[in-house]
C-alpha atoms as a PDB file:
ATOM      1  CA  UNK A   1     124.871  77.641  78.544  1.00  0.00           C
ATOM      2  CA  UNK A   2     125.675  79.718  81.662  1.00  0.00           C
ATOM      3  CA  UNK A   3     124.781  82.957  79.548  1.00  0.00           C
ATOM      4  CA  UNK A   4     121.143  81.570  79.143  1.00  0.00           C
ATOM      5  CA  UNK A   5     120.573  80.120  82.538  1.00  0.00           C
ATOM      6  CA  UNK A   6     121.428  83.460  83.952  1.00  0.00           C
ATOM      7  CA  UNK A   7     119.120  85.481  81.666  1.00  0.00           C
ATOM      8  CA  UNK A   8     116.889  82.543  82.700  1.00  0.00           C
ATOM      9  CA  UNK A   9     116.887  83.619  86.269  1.00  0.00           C
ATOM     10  CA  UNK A  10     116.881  87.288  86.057  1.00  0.00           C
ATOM     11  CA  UNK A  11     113.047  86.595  83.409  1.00  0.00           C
ATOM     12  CA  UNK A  12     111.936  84.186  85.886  1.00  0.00           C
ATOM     13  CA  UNK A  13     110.940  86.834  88.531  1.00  0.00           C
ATOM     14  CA  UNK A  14     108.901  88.913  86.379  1.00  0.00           C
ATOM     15  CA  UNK A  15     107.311  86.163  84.199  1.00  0.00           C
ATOM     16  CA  UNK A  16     106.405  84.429  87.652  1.00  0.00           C
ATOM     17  CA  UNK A  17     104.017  88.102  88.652  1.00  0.00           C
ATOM     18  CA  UNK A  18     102.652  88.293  85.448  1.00  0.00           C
ATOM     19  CA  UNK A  19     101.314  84.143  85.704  1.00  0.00           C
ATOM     20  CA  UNK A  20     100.381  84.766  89.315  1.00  0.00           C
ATOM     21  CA  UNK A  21      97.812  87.723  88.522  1.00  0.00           C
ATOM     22  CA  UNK A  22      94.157  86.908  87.434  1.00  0.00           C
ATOM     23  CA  UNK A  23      93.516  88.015  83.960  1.00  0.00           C
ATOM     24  CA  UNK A  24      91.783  91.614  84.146  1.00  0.00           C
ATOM     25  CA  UNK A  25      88.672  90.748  82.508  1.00  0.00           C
ATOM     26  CA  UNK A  26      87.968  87.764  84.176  1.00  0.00           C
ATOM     27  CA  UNK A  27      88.042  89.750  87.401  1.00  0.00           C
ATOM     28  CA  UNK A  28      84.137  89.284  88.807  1.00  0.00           C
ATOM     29  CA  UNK A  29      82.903  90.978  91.799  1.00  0.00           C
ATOM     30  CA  UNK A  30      79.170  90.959  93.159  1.00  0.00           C
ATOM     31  CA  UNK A  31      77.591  92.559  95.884  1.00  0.00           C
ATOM     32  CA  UNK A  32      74.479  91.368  97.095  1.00  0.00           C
ATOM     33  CA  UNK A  33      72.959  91.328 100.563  1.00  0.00           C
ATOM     34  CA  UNK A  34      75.695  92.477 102.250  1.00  0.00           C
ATOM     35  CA  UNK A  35      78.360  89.871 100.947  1.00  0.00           C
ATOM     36  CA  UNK A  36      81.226  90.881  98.316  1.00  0.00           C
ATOM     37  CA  UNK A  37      81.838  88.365  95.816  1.00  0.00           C
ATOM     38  CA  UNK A  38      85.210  88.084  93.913  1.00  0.00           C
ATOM     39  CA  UNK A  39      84.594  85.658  91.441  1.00  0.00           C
ATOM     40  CA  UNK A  40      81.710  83.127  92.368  1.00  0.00           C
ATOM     41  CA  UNK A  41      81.903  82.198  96.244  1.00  0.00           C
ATOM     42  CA  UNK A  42      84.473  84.148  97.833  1.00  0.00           C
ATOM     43  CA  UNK A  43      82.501  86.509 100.392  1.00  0.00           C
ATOM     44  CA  UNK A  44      85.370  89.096 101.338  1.00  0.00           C
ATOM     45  CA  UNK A  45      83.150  90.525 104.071  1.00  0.00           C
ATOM     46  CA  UNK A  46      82.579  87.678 105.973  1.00  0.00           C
ATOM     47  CA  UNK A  47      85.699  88.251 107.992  1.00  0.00           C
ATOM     48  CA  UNK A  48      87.372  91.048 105.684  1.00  0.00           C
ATOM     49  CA  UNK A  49      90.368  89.532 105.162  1.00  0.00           C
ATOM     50  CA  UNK A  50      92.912  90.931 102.974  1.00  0.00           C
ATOM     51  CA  UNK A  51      94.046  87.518 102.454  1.00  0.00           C
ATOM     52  CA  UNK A  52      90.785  86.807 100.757  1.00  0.00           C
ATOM     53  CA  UNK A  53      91.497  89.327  97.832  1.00  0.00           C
ATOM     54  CA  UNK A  54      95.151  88.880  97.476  1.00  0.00           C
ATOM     55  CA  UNK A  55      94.257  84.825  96.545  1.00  0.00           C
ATOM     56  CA  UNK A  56      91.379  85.880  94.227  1.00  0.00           C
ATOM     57  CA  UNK A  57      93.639  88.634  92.516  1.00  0.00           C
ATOM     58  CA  UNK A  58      96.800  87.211  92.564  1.00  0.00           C
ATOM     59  CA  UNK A  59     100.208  88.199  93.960  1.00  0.00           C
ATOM     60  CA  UNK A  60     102.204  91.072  92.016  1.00  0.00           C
ATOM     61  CA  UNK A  61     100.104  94.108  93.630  1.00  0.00           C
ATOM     62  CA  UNK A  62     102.252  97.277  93.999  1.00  0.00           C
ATOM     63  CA  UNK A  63     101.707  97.959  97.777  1.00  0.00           C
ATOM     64  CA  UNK A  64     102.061 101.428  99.736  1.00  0.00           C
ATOM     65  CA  UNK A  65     102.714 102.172 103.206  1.00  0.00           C
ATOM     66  CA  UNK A  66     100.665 105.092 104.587  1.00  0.00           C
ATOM     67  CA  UNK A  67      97.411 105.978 106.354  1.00  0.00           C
ATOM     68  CA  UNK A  68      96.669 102.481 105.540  1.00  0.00           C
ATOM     69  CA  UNK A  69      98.699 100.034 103.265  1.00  0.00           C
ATOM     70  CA  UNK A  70      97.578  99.625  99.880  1.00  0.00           C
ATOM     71  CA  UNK A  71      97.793  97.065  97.247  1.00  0.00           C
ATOM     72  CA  UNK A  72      97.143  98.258  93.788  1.00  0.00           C
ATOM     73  CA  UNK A  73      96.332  96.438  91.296  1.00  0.00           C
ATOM     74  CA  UNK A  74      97.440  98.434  88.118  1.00  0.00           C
ATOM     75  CA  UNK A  75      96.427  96.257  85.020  1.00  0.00           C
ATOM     76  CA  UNK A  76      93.294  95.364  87.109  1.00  0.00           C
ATOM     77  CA  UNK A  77      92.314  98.894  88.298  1.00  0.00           C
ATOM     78  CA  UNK A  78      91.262  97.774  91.798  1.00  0.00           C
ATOM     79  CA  UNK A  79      92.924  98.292  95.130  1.00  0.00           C
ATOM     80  CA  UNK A  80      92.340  97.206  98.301  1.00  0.00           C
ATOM     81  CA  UNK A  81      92.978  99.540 101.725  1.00  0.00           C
ATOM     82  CA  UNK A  82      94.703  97.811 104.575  1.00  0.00           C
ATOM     83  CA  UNK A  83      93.771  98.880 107.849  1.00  0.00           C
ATOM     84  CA  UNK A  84      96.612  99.883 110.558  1.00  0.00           C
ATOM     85  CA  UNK A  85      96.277  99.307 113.830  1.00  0.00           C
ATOM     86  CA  UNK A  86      99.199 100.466 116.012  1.00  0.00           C
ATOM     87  CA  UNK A  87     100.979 101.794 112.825  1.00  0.00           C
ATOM     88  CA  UNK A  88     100.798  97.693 111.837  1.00  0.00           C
ATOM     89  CA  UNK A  89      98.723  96.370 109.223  1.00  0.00           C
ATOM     90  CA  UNK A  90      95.848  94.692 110.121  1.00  0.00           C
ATOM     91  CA  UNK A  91      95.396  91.833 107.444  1.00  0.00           C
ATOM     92  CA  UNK A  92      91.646  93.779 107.020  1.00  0.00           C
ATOM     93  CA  UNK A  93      90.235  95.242 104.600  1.00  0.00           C
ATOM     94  CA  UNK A  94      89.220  98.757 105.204  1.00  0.00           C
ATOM     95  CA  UNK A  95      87.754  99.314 101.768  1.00  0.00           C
ATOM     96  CA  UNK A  96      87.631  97.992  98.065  1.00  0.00           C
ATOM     97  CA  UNK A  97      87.740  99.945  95.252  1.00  0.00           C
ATOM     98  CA  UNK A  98      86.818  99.413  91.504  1.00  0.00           C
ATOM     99  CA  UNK A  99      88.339 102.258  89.162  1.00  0.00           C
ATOM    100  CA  UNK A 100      86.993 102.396  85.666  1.00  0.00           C
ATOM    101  CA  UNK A 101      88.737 105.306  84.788  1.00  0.00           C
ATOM    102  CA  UNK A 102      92.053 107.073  85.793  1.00  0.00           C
ATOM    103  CA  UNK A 103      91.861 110.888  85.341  1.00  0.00           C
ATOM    104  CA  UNK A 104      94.227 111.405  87.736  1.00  0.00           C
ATOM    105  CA  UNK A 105      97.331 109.525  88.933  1.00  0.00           C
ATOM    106  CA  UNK A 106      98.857 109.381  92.366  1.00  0.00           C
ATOM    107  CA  UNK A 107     100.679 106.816  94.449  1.00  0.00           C
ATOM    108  CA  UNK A 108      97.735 104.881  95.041  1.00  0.00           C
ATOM    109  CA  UNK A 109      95.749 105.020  91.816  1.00  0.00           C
ATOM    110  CA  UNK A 110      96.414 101.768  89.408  1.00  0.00           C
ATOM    111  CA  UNK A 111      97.540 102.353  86.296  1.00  0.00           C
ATOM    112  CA  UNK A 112      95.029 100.824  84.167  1.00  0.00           C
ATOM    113  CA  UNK A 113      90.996 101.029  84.307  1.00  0.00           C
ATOM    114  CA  UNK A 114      88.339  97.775  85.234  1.00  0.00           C
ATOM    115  CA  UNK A 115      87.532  95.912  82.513  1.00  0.00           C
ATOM    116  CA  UNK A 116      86.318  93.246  84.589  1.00  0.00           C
ATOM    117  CA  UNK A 117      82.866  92.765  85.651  1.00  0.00           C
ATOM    118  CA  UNK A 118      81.003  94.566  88.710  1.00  0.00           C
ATOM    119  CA  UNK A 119      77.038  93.508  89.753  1.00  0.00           C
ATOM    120  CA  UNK A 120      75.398  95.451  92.658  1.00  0.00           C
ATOM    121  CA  UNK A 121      72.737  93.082  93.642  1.00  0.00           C
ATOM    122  CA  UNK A 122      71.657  92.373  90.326  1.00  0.00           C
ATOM    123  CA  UNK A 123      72.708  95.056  88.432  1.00  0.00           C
ATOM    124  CA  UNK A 124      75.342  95.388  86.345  1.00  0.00           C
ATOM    125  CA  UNK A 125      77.594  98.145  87.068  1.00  0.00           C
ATOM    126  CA  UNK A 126      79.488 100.009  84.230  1.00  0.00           C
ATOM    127  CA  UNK A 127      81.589 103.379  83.674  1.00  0.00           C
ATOM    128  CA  UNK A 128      78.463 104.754  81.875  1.00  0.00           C
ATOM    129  CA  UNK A 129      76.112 103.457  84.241  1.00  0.00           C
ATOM    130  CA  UNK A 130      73.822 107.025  85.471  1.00  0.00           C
ATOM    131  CA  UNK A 131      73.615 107.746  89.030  1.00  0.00           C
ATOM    132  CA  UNK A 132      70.042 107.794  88.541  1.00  0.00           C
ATOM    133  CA  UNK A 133      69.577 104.245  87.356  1.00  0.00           C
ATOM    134  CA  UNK A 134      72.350 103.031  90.363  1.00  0.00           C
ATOM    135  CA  UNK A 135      69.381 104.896  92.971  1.00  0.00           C
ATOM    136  CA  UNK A 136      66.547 103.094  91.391  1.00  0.00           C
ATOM    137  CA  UNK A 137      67.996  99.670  90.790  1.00  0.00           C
ATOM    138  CA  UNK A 138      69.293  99.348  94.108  1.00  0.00           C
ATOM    139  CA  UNK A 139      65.914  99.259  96.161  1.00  0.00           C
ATOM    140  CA  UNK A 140      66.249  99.213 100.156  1.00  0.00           C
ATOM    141  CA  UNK A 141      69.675 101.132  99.601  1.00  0.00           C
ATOM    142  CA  UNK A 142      69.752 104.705 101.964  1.00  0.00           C
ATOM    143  CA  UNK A 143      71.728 107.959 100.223  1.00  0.00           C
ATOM    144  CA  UNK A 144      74.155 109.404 103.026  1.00  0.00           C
ATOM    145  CA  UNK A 145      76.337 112.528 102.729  1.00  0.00           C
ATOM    146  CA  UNK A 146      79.067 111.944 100.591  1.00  0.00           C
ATOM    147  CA  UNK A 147      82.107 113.793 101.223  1.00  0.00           C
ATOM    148  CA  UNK A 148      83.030 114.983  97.995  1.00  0.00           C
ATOM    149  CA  UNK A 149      81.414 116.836  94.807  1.00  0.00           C
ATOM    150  CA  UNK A 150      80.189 114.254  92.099  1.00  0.00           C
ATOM    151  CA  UNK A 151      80.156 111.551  94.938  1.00  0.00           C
ATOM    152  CA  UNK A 152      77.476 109.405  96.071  1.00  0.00           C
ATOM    153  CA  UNK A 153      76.818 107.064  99.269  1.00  0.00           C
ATOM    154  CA  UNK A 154      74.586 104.437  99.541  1.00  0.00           C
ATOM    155  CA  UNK A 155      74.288 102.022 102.421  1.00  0.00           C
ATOM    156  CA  UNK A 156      72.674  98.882 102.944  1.00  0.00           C
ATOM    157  CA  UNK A 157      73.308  95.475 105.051  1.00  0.00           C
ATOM    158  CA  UNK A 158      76.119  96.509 106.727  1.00  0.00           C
ATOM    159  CA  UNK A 159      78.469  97.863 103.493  1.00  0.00           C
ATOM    160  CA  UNK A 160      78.585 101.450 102.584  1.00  0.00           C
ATOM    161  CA  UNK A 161      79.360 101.941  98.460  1.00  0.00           C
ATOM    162  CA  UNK A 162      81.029 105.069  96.843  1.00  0.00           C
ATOM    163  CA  UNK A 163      80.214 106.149  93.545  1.00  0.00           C
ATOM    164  CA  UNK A 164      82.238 108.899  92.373  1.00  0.00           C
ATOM    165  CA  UNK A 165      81.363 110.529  89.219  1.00  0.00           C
ATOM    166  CA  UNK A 166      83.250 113.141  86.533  1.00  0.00           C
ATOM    167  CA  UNK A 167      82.411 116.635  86.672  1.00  0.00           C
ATOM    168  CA  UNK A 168      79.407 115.778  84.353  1.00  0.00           C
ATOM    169  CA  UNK A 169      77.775 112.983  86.532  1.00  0.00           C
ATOM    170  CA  UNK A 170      77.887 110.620  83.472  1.00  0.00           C
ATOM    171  CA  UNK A 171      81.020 108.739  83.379  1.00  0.00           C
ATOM    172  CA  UNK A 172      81.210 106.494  86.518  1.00  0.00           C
ATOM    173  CA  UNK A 173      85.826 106.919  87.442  1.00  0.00           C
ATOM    174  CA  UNK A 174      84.993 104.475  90.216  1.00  0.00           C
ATOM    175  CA  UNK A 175      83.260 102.476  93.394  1.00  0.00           C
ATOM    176  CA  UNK A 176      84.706 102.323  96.496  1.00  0.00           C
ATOM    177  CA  UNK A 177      82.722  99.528  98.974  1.00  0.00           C
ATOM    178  CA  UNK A 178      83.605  98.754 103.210  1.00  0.00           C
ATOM    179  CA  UNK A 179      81.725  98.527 105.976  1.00  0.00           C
ATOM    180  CA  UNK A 180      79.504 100.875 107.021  1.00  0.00           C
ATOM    181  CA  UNK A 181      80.303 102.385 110.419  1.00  0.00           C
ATOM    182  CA  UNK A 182      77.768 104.836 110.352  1.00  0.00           C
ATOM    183  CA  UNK A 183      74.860 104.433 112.341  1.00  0.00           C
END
């Protein structure tokens, strides 16, 4: 009996994260009109609130302390940036990012690629999704220097959105979305 409550409590832990994390295809995020959906009403940019995605995603994120903190999502392939602000984090969200492919791996990168689903105002966004198609969909959207080959900016109602590209430009590795402080 004591055998199997103790083997009960040393499961319990990681059963517990894997409950606690959203399913990774049912992960939904829109952006429209300068809001950032995850799932149906849950408008992350209203006050940015990193709070906002860890209650949509679920606990069990491995975080990172650096520039900023992250929390990576590995069998979801998204992670959200933290903001510091006097080396603290902020409880903001700096920047959002959707990875549909993982050619390389680092501290930050998830482990797994999206499988969930993305829409950019009413398109729906997909690893083989062309640059060319993202730039004509997405009317009223302005191209800014990117700053990196195979990556492109667009801006519009206050977000900036990242889509960085393979060395081909036609497999989509991922989408990186914040606010756009550029004026």
């Amino acid at each position: 009996m004591k055998k199997h409550f103790f083997l009960a409590l040393l499961f319990f832990p990681a059963l517990q994260s894997l409950i606690a994390q959203r399913d990774p295809g049912d992960v939904s995020v829109t952006i429209k009109s300068g809001e950032i959906n995850l799932g149906k009403k849950n408008n992350v940019a209203d006050d940015w609130s990193v709070q906002d995605g860890v209650t949509y995603l679920g606990d069990g994120a491995r975080v990172r302390d650096g520039y900023n903190k992250t929390h990576t999502y590995d069998n979801m392939g998204v992670v959200i940036f933290e903001s510091l602000v006097d080396k603290k984090p902020s409880g903001k969200i700096s920047e959002f990012q959707i990875h549909f492919s993982i050619p390389e791996t680092n501290e930050v990168v998830p482990k797994n690629g999206f499988t969930g689903k993305l829409a950019i105002e009413n398109l729906r966004v997909t690893s083989s999704t062309l640059i060319d198609i993202i730039k004509e969909k997405l009317n009223g959207y302005a191209e800014t220097d990117s700053y990196i080959e195979h990556s492109h900016r667009l801006a519009k109602d206050g977000l900036y959105i990242y889509f960085q590209y393979d060395k081909t430009d036609t497999q989509l590795i991922k989408v990186s979305v914040g606010q756009d402080k550029r004026k």
